[in-house]
C-alpha atoms as a PDB file:
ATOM      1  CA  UNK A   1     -23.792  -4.850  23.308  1.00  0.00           C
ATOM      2  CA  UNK A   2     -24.959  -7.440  25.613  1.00  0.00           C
ATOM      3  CA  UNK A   3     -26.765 -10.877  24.375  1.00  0.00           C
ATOM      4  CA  UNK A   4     -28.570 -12.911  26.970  1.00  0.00           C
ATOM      5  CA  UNK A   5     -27.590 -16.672  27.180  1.00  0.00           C
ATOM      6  CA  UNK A   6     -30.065 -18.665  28.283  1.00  0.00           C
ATOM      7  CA  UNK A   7     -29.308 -22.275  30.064  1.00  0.00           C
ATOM      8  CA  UNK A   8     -30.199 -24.393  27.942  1.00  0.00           C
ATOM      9  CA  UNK A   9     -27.343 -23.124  25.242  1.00  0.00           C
ATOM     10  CA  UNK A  10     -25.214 -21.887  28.076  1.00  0.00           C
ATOM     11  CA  UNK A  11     -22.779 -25.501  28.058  1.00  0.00           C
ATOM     12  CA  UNK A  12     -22.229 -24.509  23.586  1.00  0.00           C
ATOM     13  CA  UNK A  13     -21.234 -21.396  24.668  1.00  0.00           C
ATOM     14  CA  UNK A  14     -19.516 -22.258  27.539  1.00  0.00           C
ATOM     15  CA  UNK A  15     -17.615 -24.826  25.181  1.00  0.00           C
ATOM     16  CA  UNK A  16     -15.831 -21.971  23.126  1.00  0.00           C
ATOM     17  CA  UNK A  17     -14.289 -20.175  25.960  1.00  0.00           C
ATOM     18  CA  UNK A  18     -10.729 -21.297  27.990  1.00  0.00           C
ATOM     19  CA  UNK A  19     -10.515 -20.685  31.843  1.00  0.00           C
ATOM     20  CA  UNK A  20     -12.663 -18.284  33.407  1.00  0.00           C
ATOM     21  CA  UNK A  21     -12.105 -15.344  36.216  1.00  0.00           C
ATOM     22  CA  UNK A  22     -14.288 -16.228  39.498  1.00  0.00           C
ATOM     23  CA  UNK A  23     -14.820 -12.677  41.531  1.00  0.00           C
ATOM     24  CA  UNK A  24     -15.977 -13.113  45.028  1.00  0.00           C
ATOM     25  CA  UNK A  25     -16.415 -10.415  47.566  1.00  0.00           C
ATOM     26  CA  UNK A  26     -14.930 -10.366  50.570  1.00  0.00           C
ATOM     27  CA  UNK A  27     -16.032  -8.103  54.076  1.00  0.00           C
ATOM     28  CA  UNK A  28     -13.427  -6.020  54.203  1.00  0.00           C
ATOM     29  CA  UNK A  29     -11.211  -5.002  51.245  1.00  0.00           C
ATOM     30  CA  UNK A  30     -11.482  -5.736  47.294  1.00  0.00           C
ATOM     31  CA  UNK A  31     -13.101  -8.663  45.665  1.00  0.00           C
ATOM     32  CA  UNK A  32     -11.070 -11.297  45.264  1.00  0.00           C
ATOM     33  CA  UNK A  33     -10.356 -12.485  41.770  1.00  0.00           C
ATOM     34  CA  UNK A  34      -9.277 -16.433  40.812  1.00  0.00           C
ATOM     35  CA  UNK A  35      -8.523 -18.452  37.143  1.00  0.00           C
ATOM     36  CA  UNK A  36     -10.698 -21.292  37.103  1.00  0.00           C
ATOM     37  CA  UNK A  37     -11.725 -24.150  34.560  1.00  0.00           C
ATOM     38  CA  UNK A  38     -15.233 -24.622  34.747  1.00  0.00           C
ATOM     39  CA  UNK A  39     -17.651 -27.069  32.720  1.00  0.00           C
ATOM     40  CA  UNK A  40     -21.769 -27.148  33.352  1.00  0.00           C
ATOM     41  CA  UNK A  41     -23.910 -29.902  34.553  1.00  0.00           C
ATOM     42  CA  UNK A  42     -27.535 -30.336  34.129  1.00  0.00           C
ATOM     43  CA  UNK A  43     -29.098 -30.036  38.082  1.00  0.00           C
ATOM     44  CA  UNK A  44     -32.771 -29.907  39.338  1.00  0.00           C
ATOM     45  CA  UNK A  45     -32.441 -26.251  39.785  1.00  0.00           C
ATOM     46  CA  UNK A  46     -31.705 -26.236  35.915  1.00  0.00           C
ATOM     47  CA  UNK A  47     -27.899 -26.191  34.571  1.00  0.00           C
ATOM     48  CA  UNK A  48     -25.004 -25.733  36.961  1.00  0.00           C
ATOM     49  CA  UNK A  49     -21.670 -24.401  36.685  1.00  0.00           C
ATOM     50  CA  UNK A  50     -19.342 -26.537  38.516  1.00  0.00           C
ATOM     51  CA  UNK A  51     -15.819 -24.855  39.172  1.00  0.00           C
ATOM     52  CA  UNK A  52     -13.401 -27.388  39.156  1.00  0.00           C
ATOM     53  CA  UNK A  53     -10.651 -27.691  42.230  1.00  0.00           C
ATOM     54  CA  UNK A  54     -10.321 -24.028  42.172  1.00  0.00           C
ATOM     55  CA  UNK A  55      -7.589 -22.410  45.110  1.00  0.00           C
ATOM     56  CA  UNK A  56      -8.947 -23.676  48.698  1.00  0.00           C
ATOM     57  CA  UNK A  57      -8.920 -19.267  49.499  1.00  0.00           C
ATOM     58  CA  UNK A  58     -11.467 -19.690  46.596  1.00  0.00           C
ATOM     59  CA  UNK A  59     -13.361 -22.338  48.499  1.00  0.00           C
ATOM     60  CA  UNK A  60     -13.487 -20.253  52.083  1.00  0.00           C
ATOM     61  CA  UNK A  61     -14.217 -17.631  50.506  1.00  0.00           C
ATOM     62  CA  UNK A  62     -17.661 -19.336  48.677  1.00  0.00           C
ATOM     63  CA  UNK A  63     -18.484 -20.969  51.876  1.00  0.00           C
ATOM     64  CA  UNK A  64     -18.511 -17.412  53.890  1.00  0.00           C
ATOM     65  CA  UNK A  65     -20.453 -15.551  50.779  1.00  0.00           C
ATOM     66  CA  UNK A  66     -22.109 -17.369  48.303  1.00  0.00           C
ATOM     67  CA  UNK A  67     -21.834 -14.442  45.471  1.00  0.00           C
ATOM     68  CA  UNK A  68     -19.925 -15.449  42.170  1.00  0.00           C
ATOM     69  CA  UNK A  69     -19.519 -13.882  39.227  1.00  0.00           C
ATOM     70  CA  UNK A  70     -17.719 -15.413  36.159  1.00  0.00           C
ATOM     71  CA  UNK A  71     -15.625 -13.697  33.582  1.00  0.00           C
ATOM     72  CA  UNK A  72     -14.426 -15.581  30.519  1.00  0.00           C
ATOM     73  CA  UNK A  73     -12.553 -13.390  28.109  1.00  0.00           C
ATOM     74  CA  UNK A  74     -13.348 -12.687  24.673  1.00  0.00           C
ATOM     75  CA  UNK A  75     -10.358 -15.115  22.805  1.00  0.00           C
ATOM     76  CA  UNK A  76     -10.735 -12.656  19.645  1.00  0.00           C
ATOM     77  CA  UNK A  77      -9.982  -9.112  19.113  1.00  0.00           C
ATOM     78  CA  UNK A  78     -13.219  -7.146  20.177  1.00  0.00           C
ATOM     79  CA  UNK A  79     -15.268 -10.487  20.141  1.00  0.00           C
ATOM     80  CA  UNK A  80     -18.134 -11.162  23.271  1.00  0.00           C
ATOM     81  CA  UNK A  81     -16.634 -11.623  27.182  1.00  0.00           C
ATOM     82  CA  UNK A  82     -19.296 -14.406  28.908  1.00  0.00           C
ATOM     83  CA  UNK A  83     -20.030 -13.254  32.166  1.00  0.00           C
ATOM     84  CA  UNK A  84     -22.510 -15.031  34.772  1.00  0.00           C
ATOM     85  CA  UNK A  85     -23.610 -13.866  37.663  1.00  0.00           C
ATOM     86  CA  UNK A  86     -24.781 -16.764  40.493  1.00  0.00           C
ATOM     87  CA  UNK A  87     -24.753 -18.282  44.094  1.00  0.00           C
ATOM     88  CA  UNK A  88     -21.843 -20.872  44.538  1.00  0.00           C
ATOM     89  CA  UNK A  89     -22.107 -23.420  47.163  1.00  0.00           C
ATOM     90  CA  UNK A  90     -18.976 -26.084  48.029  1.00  0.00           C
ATOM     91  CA  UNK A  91     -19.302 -29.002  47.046  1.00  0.00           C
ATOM     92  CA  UNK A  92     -16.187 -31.714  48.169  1.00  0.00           C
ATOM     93  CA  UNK A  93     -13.128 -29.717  46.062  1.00  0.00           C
ATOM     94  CA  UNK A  94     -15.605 -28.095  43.663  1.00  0.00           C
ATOM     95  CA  UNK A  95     -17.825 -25.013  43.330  1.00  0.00           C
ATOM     96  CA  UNK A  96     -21.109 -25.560  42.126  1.00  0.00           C
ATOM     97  CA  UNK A  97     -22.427 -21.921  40.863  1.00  0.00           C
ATOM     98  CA  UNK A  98     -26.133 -21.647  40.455  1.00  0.00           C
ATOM     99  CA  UNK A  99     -27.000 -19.668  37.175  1.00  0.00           C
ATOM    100  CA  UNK A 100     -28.528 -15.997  38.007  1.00  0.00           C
ATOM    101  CA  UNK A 101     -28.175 -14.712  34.798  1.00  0.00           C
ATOM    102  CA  UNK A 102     -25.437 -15.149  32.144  1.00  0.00           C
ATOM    103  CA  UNK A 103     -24.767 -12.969  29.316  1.00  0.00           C
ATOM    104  CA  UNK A 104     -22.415 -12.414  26.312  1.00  0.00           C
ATOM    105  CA  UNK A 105     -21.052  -8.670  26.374  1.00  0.00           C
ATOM    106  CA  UNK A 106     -18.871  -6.354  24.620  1.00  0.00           C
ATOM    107  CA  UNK A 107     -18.661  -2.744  24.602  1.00  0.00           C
ATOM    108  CA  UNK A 108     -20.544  -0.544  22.002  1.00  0.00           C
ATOM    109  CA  UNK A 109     -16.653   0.378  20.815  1.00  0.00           C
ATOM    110  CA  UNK A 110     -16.033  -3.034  20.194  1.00  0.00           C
ATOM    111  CA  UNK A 111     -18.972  -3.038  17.387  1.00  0.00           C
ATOM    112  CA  UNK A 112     -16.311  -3.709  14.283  1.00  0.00           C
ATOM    113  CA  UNK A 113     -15.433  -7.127  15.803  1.00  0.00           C
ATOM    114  CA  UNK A 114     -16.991 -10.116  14.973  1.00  0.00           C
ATOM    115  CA  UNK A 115     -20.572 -10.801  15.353  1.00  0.00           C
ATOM    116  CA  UNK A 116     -21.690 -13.968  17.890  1.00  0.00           C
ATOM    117  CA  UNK A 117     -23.286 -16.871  15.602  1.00  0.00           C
ATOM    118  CA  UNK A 118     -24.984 -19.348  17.620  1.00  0.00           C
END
Protein backbone atom coordinates (compact mmCIF):
# COMPACT_ATOMS: atom_id res chain seq x y z
CA UNK A 1 0.00 0.00 0.00
CA UNK A 2 1.71 3.11 -0.88
CA UNK A 3 0.21 6.80 -0.02
CA UNK A 4 1.76 9.75 -1.76
CA UNK A 5 2.97 12.65 0.53
CA UNK A 6 2.90 15.67 -0.95
CA UNK A 7 5.30 18.75 0.30
CA UNK A 8 3.34 20.75 1.70
CA UNK A 9 2.35 17.99 4.61
CA UNK A 10 5.68 16.30 4.14
CA UNK A 11 7.42 18.39 7.54
CA UNK A 12 3.78 16.69 9.81
CA UNK A 13 4.77 13.63 8.58
CA UNK A 14 8.21 13.98 8.73
CA UNK A 15 7.55 15.09 12.49
CA UNK A 16 6.33 11.50 13.57
CA UNK A 17 9.27 9.58 12.42
CA UNK A 18 12.98 9.23 14.47
CA UNK A 19 16.26 9.09 12.36
CA UNK A 20 16.15 8.14 8.91
CA UNK A 21 18.40 5.66 6.54
CA UNK A 22 20.17 7.85 3.65
CA UNK A 23 21.12 5.22 0.61
CA UNK A 24 23.55 6.58 -1.84
CA UNK A 25 25.09 4.72 -4.69
CA UNK A 26 28.39 4.40 -5.18
CA UNK A 27 30.47 3.35 -8.82
CA UNK A 28 31.63 0.35 -7.92
CA UNK A 29 30.13 -1.93 -5.23
CA UNK A 30 26.75 -1.67 -3.05
CA UNK A 31 24.95 1.43 -2.07
CA UNK A 32 26.02 2.79 0.80
CA UNK A 33 23.60 3.06 3.66
CA UNK A 34 23.89 5.94 6.71
CA UNK A 35 21.46 6.90 10.06
CA UNK A 36 20.70 10.39 9.77
CA UNK A 37 18.42 13.05 11.62
CA UNK A 38 16.84 15.07 9.18
CA UNK A 39 14.22 18.06 9.57
CA UNK A 40 12.65 20.07 6.28
CA UNK A 41 12.94 23.62 5.33
CA UNK A 42 10.78 25.59 3.10
CA UNK A 43 13.27 26.54 -0.22
CA UNK A 44 12.43 28.25 -3.60
CA UNK A 45 12.46 24.93 -5.23
CA UNK A 46 9.57 24.08 -2.70
CA UNK A 47 10.39 22.15 0.75
CA UNK A 48 13.83 20.75 1.42
CA UNK A 49 15.13 18.03 3.39
CA UNK A 50 18.18 19.10 5.10
CA UNK A 51 20.31 16.11 6.57
CA UNK A 52 21.90 17.26 9.48
CA UNK A 53 25.96 16.68 10.02
CA UNK A 54 25.57 13.29 8.65
CA UNK A 55 29.23 11.01 8.40
CA UNK A 56 31.74 13.20 6.12
CA UNK A 57 31.82 9.40 3.74
CA UNK A 58 28.11 10.55 3.58
CA UNK A 59 29.12 13.99 2.40
CA UNK A 60 31.79 12.67 -0.48
CA UNK A 61 29.72 10.48 -1.37
CA UNK A 62 26.63 13.30 -2.17
CA UNK A 63 29.14 15.53 -3.69
CA UNK A 64 30.34 12.66 -6.35
CA UNK A 65 26.45 11.50 -6.99
CA UNK A 66 23.75 13.53 -6.10
CA UNK A 67 21.09 10.45 -5.74
CA UNK A 68 19.42 10.05 -2.19
CA UNK A 69 16.92 8.10 -1.08
CA UNK A 70 15.47 8.25 2.51
CA UNK A 71 14.13 5.45 4.60
CA UNK A 72 12.42 6.18 7.90
CA UNK A 73 11.04 3.08 9.53
CA UNK A 74 7.63 2.38 10.42
CA UNK A 75 7.93 2.93 14.65
CA UNK A 76 4.71 0.52 14.91
CA UNK A 77 4.16 -3.02 14.14
CA UNK A 78 3.12 -3.15 10.35
CA UNK A 79 2.50 0.72 10.38
CA UNK A 80 3.76 3.01 6.97
CA UNK A 81 7.91 3.25 6.25
CA UNK A 82 8.38 7.13 4.66
CA UNK A 83 10.60 6.87 1.93
CA UNK A 84 11.78 9.89 -0.43
CA UNK A 85 13.49 9.74 -3.25
CA UNK A 86 15.69 13.19 -4.27
CA UNK A 87 18.96 14.98 -5.44
CA UNK A 88 21.19 16.01 -2.38
CA UNK A 89 23.63 18.72 -2.79
CA UNK A 90 26.35 19.77 0.24
CA UNK A 91 25.76 22.37 1.82
CA UNK A 92 28.69 23.50 4.72
CA UNK A 93 28.20 20.08 7.15
CA UNK A 94 24.67 19.46 5.85
CA UNK A 95 22.82 17.70 3.03
CA UNK A 96 20.18 19.51 1.50
CA UNK A 97 17.93 16.73 -0.44
CA UNK A 98 15.64 18.11 -3.05
CA UNK A 99 12.14 16.33 -2.87
CA UNK A 100 11.55 13.88 -6.06
CA UNK A 101 8.84 12.17 -4.72
CA UNK A 102 8.06 10.98 -1.15
CA UNK A 103 5.71 8.39 -0.18
CA UNK A 104 4.30 6.44 2.84
CA UNK A 105 4.54 2.53 2.12
CA UNK A 106 3.85 -0.72 3.58
CA UNK A 107 3.44 -4.01 2.12
CA UNK A 108 -0.03 -5.44 1.11
CA UNK A 109 0.84 -8.16 4.15
CA UNK A 110 1.11 -5.51 6.45
CA UNK A 111 -2.78 -4.54 5.76
CA UNK A 112 -3.94 -5.55 9.61
CA UNK A 113 -1.72 -2.74 11.00
CA UNK A 114 -2.81 0.50 11.63
CA UNK A 115 -4.24 2.77 9.13
CA UNK A 116 -2.23 6.40 8.43
CA UNK A 117 -4.58 9.39 9.75
CA UNK A 118 -3.40 12.60 8.58
Amino acid sequence: MTIPVPGEVLAGVLARFGSAVMVTPVTDGWPRVLTVDARTEDSADGVEIVIVSPHPAGLRRVAENPLVTLVWPSSVHHGHSLVVDGWGRVDGQDIRVVLDHAVLHRPGTHADGPDWAW
